[in-house]
PDB file of N, CA and C in Angstrom:
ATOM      1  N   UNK A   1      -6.790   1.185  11.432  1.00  0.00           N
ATOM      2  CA  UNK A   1      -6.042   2.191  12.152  1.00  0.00           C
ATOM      3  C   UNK A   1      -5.232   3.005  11.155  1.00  0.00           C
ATOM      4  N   UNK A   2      -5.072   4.397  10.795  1.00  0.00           N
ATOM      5  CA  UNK A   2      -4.522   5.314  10.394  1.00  0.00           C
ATOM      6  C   UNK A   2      -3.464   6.257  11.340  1.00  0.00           C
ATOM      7  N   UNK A   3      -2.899   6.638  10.887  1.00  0.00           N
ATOM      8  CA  UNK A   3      -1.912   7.536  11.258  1.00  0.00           C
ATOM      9  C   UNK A   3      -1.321   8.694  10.257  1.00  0.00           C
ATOM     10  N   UNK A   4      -1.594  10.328  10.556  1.00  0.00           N
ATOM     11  CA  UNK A   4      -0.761  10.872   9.479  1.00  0.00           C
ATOM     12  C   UNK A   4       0.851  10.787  10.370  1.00  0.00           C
ATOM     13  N   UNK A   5       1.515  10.594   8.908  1.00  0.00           N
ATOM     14  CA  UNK A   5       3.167  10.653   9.024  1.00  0.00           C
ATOM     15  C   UNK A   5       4.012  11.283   8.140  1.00  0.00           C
ATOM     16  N   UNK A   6       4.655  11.295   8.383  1.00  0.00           N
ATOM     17  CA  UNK A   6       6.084  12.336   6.985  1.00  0.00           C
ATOM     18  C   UNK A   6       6.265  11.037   6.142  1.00  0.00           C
ATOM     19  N   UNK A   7       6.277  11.428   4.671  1.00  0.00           N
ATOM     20  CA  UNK A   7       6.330  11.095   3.846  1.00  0.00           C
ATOM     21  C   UNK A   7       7.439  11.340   2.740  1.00  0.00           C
ATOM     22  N   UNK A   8       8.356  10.912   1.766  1.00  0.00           N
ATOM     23  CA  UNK A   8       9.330  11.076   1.686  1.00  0.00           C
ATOM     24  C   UNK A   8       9.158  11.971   0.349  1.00  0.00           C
ATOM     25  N   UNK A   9       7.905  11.890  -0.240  1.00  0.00           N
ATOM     26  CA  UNK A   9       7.681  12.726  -1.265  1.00  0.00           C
ATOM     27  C   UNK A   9       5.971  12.542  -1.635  1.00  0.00           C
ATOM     28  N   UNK A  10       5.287  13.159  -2.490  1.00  0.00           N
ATOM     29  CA  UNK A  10       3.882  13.084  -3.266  1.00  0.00           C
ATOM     30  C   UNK A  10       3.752  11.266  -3.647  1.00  0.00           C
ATOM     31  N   UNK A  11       3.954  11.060  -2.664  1.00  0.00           N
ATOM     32  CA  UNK A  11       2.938   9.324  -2.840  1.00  0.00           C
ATOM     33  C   UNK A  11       1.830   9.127  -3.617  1.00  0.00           C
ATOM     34  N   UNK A  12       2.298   8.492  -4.573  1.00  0.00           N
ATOM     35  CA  UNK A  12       0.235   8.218  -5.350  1.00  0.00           C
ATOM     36  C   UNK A  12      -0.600   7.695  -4.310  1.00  0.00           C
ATOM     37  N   UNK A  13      -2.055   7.873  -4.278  1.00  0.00           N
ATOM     38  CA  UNK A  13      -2.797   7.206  -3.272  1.00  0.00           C
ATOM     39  C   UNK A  13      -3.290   5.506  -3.626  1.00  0.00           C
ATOM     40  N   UNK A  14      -2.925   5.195  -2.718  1.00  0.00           N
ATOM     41  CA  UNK A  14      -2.537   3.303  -2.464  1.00  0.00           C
ATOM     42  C   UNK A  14      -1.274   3.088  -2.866  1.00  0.00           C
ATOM     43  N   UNK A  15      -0.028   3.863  -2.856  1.00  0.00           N
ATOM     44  CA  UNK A  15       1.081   3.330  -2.502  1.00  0.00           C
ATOM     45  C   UNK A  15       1.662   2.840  -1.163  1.00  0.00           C
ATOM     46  N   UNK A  16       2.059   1.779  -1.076  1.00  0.00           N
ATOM     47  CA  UNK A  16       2.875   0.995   0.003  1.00  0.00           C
ATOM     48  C   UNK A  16       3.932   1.625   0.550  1.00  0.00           C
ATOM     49  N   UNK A  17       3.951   1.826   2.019  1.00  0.00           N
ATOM     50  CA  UNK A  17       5.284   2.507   2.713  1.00  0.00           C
ATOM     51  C   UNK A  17       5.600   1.866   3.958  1.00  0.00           C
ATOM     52  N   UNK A  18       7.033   2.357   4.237  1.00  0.00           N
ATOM     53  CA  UNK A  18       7.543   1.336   5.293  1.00  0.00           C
ATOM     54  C   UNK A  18       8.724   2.537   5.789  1.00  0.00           C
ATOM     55  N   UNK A  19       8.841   2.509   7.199  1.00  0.00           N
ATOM     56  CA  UNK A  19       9.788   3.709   7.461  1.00  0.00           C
ATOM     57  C   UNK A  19      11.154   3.247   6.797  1.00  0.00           C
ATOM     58  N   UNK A  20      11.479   4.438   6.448  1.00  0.00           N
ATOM     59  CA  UNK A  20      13.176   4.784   6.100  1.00  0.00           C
ATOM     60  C   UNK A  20      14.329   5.717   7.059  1.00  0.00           C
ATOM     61  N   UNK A  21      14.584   4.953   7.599  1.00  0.00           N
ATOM     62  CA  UNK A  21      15.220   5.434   8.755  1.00  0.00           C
ATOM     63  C   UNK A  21      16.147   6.473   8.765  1.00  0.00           C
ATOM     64  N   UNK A  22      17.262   6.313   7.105  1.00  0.00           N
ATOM     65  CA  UNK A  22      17.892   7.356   6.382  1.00  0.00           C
ATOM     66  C   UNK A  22      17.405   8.557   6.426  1.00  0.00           C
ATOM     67  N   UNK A  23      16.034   8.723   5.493  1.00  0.00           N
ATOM     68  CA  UNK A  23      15.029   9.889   5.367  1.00  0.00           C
ATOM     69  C   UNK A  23      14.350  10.422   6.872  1.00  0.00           C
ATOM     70  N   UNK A  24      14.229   9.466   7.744  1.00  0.00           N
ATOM     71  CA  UNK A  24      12.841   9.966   8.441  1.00  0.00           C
ATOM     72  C   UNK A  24      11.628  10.209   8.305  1.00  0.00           C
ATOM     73  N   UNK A  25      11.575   9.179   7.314  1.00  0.00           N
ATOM     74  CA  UNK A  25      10.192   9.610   6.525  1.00  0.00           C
ATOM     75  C   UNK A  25       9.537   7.845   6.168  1.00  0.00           C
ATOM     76  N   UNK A  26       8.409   7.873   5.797  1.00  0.00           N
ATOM     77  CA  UNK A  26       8.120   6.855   5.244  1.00  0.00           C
ATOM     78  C   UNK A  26       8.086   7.015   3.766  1.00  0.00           C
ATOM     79  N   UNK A  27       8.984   5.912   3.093  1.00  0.00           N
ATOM     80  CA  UNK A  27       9.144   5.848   1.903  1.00  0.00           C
ATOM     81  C   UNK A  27       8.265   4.779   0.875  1.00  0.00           C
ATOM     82  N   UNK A  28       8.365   4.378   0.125  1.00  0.00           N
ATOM     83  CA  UNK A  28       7.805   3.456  -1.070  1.00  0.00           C
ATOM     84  C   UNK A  28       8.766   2.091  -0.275  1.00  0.00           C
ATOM     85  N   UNK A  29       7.430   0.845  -0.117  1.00  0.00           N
ATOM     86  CA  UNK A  29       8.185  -0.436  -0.027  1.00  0.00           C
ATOM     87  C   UNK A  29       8.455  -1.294  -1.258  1.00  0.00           C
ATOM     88  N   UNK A  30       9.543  -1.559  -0.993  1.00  0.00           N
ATOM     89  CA  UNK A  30      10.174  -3.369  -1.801  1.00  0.00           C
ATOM     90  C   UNK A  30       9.982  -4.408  -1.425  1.00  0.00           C
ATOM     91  N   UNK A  31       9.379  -4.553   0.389  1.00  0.00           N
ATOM     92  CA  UNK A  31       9.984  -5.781   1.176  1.00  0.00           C
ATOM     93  C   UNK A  31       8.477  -5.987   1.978  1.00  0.00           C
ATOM     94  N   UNK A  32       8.026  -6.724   2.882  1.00  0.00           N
ATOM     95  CA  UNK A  32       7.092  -7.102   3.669  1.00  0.00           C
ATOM     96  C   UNK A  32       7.734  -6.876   5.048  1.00  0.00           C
ATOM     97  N   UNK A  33       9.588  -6.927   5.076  1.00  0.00           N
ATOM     98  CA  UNK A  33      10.170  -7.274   6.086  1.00  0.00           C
ATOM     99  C   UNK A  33      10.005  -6.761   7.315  1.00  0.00           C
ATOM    100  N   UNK A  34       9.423  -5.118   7.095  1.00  0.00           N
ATOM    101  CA  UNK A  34       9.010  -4.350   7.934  1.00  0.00           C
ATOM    102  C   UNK A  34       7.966  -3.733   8.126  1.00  0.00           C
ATOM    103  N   UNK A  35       7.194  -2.997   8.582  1.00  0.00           N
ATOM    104  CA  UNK A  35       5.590  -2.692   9.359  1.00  0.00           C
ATOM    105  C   UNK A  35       5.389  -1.872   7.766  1.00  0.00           C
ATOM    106  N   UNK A  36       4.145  -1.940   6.950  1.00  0.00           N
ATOM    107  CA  UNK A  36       3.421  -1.548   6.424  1.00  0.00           C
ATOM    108  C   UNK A  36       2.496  -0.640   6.243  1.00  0.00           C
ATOM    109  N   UNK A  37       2.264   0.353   5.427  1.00  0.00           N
ATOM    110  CA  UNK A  37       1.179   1.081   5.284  1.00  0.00           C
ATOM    111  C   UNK A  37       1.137   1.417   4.232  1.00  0.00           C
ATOM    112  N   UNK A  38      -0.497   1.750   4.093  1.00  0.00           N
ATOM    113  CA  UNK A  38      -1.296   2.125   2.700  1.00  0.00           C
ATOM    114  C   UNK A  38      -1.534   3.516   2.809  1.00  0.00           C
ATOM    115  N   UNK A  39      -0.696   4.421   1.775  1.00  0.00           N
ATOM    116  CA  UNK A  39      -1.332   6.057   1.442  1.00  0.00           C
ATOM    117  C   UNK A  39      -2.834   6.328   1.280  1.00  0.00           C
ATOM    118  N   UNK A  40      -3.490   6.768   2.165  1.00  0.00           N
ATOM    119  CA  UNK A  40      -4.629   7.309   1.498  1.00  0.00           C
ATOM    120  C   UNK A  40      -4.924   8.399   1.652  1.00  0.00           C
ATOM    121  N   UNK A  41      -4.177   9.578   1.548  1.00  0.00           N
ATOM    122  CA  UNK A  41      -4.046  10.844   1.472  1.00  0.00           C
ATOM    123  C   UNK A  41      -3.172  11.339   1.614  1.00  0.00           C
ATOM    124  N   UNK A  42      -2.616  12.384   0.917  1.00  0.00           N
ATOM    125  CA  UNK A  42      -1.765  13.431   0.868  1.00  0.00           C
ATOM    126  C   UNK A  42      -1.417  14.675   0.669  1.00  0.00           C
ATOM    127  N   UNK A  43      -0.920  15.652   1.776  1.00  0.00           N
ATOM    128  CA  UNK A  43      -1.078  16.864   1.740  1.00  0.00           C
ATOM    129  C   UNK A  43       0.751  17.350   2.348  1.00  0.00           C
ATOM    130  N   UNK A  44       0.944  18.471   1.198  1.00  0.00           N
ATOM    131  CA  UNK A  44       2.358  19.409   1.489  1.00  0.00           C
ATOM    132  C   UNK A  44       2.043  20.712   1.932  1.00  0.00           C
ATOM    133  N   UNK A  45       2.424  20.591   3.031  1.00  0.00           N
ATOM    134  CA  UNK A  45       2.977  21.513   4.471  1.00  0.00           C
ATOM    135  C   UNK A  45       3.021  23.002   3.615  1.00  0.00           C
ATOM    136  N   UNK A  46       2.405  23.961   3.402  1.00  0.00           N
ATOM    137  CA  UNK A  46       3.118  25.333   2.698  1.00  0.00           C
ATOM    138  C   UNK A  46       4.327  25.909   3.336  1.00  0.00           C
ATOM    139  N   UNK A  47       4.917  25.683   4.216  1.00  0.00           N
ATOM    140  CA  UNK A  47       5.810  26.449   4.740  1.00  0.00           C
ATOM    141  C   UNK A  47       6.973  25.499   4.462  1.00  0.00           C
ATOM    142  N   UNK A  48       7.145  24.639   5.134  1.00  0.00           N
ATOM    143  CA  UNK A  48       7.955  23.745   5.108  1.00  0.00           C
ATOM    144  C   UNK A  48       8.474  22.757   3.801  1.00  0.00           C
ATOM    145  N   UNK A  49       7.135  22.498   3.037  1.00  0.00           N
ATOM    146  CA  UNK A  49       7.065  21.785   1.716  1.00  0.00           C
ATOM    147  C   UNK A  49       7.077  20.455   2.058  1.00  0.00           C
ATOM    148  N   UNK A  50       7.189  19.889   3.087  1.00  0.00           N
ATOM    149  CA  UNK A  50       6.981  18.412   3.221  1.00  0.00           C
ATOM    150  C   UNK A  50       6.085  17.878   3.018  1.00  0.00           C
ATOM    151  N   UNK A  51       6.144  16.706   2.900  1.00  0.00           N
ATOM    152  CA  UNK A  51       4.645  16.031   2.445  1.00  0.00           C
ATOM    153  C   UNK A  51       4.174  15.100   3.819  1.00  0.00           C
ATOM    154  N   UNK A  52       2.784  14.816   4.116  1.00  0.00           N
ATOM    155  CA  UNK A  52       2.657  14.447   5.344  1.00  0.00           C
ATOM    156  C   UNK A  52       1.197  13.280   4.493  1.00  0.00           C
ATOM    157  N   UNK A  53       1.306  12.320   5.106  1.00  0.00           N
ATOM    158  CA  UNK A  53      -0.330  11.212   4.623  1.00  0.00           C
ATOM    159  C   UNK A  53      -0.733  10.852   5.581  1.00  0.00           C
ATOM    160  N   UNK A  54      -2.191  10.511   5.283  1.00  0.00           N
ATOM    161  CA  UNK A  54      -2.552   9.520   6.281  1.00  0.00           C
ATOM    162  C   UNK A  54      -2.426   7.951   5.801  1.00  0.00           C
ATOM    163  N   UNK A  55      -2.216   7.438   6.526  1.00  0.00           N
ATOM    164  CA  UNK A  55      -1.515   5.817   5.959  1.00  0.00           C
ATOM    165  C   UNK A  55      -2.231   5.015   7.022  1.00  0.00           C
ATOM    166  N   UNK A  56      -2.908   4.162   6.550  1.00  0.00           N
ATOM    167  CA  UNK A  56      -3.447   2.748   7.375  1.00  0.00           C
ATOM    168  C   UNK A  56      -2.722   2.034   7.571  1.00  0.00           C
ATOM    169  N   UNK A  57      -2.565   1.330   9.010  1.00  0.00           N
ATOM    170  CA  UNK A  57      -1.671   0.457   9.027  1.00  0.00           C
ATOM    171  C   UNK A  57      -2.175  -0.829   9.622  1.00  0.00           C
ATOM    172  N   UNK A  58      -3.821  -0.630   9.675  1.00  0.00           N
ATOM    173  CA  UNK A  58      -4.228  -2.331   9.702  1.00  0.00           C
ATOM    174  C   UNK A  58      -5.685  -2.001   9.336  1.00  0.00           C
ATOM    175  N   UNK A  59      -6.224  -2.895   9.314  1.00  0.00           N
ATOM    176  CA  UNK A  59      -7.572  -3.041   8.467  1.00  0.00           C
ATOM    177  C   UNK A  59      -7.913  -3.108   6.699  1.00  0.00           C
ATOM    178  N   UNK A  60      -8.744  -2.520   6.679  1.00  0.00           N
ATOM    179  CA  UNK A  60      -8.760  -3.122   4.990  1.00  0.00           C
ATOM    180  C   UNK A  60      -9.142  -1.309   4.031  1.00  0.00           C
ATOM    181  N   UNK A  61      -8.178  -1.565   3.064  1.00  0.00           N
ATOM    182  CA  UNK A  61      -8.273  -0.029   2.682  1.00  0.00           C
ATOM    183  C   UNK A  61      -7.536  -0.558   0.798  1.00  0.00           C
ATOM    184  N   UNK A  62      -8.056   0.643   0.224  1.00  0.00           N
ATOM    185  CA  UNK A  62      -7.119   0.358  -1.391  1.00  0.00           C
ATOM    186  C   UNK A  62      -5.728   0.448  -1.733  1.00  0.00           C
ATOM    187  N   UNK A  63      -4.961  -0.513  -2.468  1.00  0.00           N
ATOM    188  CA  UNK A  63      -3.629  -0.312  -2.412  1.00  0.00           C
ATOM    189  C   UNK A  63      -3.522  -0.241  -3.976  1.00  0.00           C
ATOM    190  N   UNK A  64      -2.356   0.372  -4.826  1.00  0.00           N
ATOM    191  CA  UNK A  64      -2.305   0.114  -6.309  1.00  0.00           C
ATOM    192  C   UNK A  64      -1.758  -1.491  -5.960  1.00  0.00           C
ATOM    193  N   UNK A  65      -2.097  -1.883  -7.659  1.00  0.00           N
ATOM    194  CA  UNK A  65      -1.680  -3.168  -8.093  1.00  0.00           C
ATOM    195  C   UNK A  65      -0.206  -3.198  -8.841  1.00  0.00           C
ATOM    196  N   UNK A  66       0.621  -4.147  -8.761  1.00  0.00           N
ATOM    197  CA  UNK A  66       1.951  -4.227  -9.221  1.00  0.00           C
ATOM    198  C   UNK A  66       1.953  -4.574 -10.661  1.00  0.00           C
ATOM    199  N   UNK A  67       0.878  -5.487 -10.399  1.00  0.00           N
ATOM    200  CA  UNK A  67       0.674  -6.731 -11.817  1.00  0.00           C
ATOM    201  C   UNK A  67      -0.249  -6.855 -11.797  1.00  0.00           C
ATOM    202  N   UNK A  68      -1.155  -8.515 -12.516  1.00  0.00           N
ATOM    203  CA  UNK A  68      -2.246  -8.501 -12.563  1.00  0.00           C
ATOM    204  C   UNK A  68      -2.841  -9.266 -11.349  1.00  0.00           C
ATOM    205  N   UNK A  69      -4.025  -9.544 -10.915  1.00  0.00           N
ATOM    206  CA  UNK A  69      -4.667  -9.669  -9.894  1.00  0.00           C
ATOM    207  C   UNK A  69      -5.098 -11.052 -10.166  1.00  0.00           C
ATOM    208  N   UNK A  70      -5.560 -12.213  -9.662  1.00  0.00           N
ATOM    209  CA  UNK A  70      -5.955 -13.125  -9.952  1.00  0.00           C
ATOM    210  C   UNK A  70      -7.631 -12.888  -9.256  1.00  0.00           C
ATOM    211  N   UNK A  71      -8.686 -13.423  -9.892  1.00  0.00           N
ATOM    212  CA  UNK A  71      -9.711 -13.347  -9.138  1.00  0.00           C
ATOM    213  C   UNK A  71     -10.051 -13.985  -8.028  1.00  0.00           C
ATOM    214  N   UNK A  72      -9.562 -14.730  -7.389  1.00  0.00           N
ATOM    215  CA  UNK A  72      -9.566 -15.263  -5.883  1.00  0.00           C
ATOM    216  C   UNK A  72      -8.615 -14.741  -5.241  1.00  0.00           C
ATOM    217  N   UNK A  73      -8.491 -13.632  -5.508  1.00  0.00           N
ATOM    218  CA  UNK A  73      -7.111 -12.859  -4.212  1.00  0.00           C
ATOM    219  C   UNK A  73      -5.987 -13.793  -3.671  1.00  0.00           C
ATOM    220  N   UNK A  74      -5.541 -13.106  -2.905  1.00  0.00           N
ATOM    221  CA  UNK A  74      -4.662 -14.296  -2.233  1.00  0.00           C
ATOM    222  C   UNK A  74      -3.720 -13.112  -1.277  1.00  0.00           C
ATOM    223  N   UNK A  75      -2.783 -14.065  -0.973  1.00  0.00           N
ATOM    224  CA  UNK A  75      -1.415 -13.567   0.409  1.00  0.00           C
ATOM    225  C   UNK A  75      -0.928 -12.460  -0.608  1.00  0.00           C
ATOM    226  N   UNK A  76      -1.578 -11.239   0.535  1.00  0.00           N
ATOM    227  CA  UNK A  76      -0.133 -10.008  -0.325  1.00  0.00           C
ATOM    228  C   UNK A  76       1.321  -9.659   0.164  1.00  0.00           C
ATOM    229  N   UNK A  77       1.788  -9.441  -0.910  1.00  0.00           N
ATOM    230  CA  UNK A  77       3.296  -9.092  -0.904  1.00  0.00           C
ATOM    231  C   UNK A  77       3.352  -7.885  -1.924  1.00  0.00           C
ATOM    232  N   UNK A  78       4.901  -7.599  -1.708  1.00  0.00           N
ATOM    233  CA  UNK A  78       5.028  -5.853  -2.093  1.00  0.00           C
ATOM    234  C   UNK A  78       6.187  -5.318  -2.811  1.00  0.00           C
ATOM    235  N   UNK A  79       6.501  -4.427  -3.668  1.00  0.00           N
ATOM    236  CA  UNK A  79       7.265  -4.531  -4.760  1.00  0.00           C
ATOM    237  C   UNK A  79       7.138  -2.983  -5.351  1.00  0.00           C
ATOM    238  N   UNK A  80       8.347  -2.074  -4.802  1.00  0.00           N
ATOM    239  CA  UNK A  80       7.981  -0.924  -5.488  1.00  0.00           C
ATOM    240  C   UNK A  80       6.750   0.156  -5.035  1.00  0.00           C
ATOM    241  N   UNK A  81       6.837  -0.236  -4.215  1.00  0.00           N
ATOM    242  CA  UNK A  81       5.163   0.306  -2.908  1.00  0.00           C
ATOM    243  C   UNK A  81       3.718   0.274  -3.711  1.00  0.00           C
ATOM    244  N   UNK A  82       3.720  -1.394  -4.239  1.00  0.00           N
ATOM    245  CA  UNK A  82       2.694  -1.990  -4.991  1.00  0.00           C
ATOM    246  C   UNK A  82       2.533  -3.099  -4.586  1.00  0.00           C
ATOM    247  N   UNK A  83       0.891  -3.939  -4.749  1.00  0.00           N
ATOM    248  CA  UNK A  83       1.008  -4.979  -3.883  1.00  0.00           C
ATOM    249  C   UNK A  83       0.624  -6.226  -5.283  1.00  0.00           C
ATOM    250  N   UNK A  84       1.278  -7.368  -5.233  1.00  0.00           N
ATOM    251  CA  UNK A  84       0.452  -8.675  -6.063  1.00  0.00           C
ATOM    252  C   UNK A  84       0.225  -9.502  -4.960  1.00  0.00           C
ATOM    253  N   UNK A  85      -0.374 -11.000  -5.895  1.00  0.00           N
ATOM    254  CA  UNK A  85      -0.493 -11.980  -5.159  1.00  0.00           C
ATOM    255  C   UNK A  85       0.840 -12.859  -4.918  1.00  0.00           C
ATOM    256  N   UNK A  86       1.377 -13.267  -3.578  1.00  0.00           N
ATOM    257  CA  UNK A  86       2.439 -14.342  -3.703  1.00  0.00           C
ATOM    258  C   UNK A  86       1.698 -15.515  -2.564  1.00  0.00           C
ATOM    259  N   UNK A  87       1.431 -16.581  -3.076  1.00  0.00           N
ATOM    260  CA  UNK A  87       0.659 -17.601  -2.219  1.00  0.00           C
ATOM    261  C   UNK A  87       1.472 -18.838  -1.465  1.00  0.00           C
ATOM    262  N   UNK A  88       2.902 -18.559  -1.563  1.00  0.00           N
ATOM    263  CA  UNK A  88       3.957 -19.461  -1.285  1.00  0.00           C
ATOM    264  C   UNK A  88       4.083 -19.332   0.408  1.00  0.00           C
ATOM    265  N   UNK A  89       4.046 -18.400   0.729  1.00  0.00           N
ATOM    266  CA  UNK A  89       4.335 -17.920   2.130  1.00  0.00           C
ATOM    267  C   UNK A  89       3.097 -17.096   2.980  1.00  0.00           C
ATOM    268  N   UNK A  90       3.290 -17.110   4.086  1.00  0.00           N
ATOM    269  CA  UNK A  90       2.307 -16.175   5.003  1.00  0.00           C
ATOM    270  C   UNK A  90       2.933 -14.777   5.117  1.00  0.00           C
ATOM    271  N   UNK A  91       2.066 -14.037   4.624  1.00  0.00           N
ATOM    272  CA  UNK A  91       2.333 -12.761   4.043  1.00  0.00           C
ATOM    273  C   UNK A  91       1.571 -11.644   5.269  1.00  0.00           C
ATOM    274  N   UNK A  92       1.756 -10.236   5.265  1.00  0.00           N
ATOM    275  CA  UNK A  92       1.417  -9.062   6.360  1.00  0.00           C
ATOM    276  C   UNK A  92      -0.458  -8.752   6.034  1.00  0.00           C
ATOM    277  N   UNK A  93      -0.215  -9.579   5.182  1.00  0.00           N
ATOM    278  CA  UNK A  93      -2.288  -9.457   4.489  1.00  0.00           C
ATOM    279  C   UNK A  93      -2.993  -9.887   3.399  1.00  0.00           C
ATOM    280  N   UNK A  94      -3.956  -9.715   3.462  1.00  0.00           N
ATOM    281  CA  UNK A  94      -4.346 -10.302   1.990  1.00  0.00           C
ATOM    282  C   UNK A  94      -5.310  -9.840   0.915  1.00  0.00           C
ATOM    283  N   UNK A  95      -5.375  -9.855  -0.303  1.00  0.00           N
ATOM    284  CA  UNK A  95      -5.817  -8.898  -1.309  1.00  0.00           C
ATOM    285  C   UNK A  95      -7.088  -9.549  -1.770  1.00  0.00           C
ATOM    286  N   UNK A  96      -8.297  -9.025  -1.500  1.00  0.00           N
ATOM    287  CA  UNK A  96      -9.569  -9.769  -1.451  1.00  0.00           C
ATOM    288  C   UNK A  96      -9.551 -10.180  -2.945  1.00  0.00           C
ATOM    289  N   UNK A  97     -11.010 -11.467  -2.926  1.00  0.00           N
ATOM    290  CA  UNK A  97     -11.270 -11.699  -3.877  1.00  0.00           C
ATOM    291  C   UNK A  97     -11.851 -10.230  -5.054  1.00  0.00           C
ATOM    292  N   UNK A  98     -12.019 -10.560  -6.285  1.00  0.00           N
ATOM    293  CA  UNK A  98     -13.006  -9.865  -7.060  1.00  0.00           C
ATOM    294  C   UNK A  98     -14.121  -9.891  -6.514  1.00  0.00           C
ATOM    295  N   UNK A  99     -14.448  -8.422  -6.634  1.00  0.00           N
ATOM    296  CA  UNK A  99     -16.130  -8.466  -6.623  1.00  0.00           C
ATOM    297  C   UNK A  99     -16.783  -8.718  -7.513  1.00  0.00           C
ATOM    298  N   UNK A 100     -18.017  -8.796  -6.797  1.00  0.00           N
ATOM    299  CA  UNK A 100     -19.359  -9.227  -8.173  1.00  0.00           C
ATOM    300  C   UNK A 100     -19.587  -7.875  -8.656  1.00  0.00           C
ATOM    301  N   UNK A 101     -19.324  -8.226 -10.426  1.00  0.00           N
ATOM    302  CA  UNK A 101     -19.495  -6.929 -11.274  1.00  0.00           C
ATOM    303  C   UNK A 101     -18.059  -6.481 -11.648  1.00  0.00           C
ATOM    304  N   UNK A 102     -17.405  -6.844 -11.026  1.00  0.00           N
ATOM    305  CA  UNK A 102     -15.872  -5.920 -11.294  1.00  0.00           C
ATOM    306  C   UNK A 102     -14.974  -6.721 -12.399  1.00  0.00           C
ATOM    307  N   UNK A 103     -14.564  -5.947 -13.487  1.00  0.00           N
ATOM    308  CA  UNK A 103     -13.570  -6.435 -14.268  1.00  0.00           C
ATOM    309  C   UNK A 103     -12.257  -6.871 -13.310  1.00  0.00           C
ATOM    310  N   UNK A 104     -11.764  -8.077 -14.443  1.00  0.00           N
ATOM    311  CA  UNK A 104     -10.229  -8.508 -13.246  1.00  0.00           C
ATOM    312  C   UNK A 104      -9.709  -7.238 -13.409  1.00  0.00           C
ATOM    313  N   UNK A 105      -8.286  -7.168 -12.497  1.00  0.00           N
ATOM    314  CA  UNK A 105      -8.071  -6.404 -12.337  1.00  0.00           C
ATOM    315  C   UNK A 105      -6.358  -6.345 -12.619  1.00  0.00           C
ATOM    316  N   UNK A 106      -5.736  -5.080 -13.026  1.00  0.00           N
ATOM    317  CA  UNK A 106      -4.891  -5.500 -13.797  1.00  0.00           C
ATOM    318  C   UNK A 106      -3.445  -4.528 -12.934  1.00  0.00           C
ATOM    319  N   UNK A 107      -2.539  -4.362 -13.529  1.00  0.00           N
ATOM    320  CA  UNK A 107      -1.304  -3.455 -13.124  1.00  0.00           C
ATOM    321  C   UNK A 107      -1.785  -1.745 -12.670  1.00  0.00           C
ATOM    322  N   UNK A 108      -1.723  -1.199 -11.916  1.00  0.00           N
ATOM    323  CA  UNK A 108      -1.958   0.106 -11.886  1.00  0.00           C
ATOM    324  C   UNK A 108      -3.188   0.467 -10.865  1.00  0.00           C
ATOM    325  N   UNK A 109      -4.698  -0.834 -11.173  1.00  0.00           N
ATOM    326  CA  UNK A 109      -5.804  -0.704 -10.462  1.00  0.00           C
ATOM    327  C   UNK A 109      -5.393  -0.559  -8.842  1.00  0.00           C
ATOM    328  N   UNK A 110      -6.396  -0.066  -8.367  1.00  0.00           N
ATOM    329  CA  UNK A 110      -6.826   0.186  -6.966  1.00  0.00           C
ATOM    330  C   UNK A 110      -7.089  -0.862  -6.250  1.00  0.00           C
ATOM    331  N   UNK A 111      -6.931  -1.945  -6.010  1.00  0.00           N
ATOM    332  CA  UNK A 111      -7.317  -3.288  -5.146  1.00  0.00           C
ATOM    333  C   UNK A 111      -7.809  -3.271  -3.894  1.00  0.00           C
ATOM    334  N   UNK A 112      -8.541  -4.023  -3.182  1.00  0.00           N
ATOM    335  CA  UNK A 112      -9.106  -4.105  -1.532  1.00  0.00           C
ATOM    336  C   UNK A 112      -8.171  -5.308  -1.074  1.00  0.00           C
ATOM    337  N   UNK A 113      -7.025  -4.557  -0.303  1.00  0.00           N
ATOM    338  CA  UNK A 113      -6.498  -5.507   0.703  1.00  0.00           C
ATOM    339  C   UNK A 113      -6.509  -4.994   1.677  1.00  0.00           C
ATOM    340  N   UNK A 114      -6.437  -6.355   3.400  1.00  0.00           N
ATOM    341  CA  UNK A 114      -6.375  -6.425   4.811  1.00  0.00           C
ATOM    342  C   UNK A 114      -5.256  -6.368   4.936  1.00  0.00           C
ATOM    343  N   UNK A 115      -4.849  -5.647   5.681  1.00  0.00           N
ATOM    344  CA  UNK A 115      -3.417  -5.613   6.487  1.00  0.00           C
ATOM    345  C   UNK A 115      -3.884  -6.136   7.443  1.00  0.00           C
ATOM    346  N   UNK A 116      -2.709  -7.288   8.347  1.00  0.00           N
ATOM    347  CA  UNK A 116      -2.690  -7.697   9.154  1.00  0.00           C
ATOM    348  C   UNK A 116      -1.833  -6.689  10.368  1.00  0.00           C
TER     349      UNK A 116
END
């Protein structure tokens, strides 16, 4: 499921957002604490200058990486509207394994995670 929404500025695509109630906008997440979404597009309004995305907010779509990736994926969590692995807790989704053929994967990459 996607939704375009206001955005608080030029989001890289697969940055993590979570509304900001301050802004009115969806901003870059730190936390899991609240509802989630993945940027995967972005476009500024000519008149207005706002920025508006479409953002997934369940199913499985690319997010950037925080750190490095382990090759058996695991429970994602979020940091800076970037996702790693944290396997301690039940987390909003999870960041698939490596594929066959694919170098691990490191800080910055594009990753395949499920939002729950």
């Amino acid at each position: 499921m996607f939704v375009i929404v206001k955005l608080t500025g030029n989001h890289p695509i697969g940055s993590v957002v979570a509304y900001s109630s301050s802004a009115s906008a969806w901003a870059l997440s730190s936390s899991i604490s609240t509802p989630l979404g993945v940027v995967e597009s972005v476009e500024q309004d000519e008149e207005t200058l706002e920025y508006w995305g479409r953002v997934r907010f369940s199913g499985s779509t690319l997010a950037l990486a925080d750190r490095a990736i382990p090759d058996e994926g695991g429970e994602m969590t979020v940091l800076n509207g970037k996702v790693y692995v944290d396997n301690t807790a039940d987390h909003c989704g999870i960041i698939a394994p490596l594929p066959r053929g694919q170098a691990s994967r490191v800080a910055d990459d594009l990753v395949m995670v499920h939002i729950r």
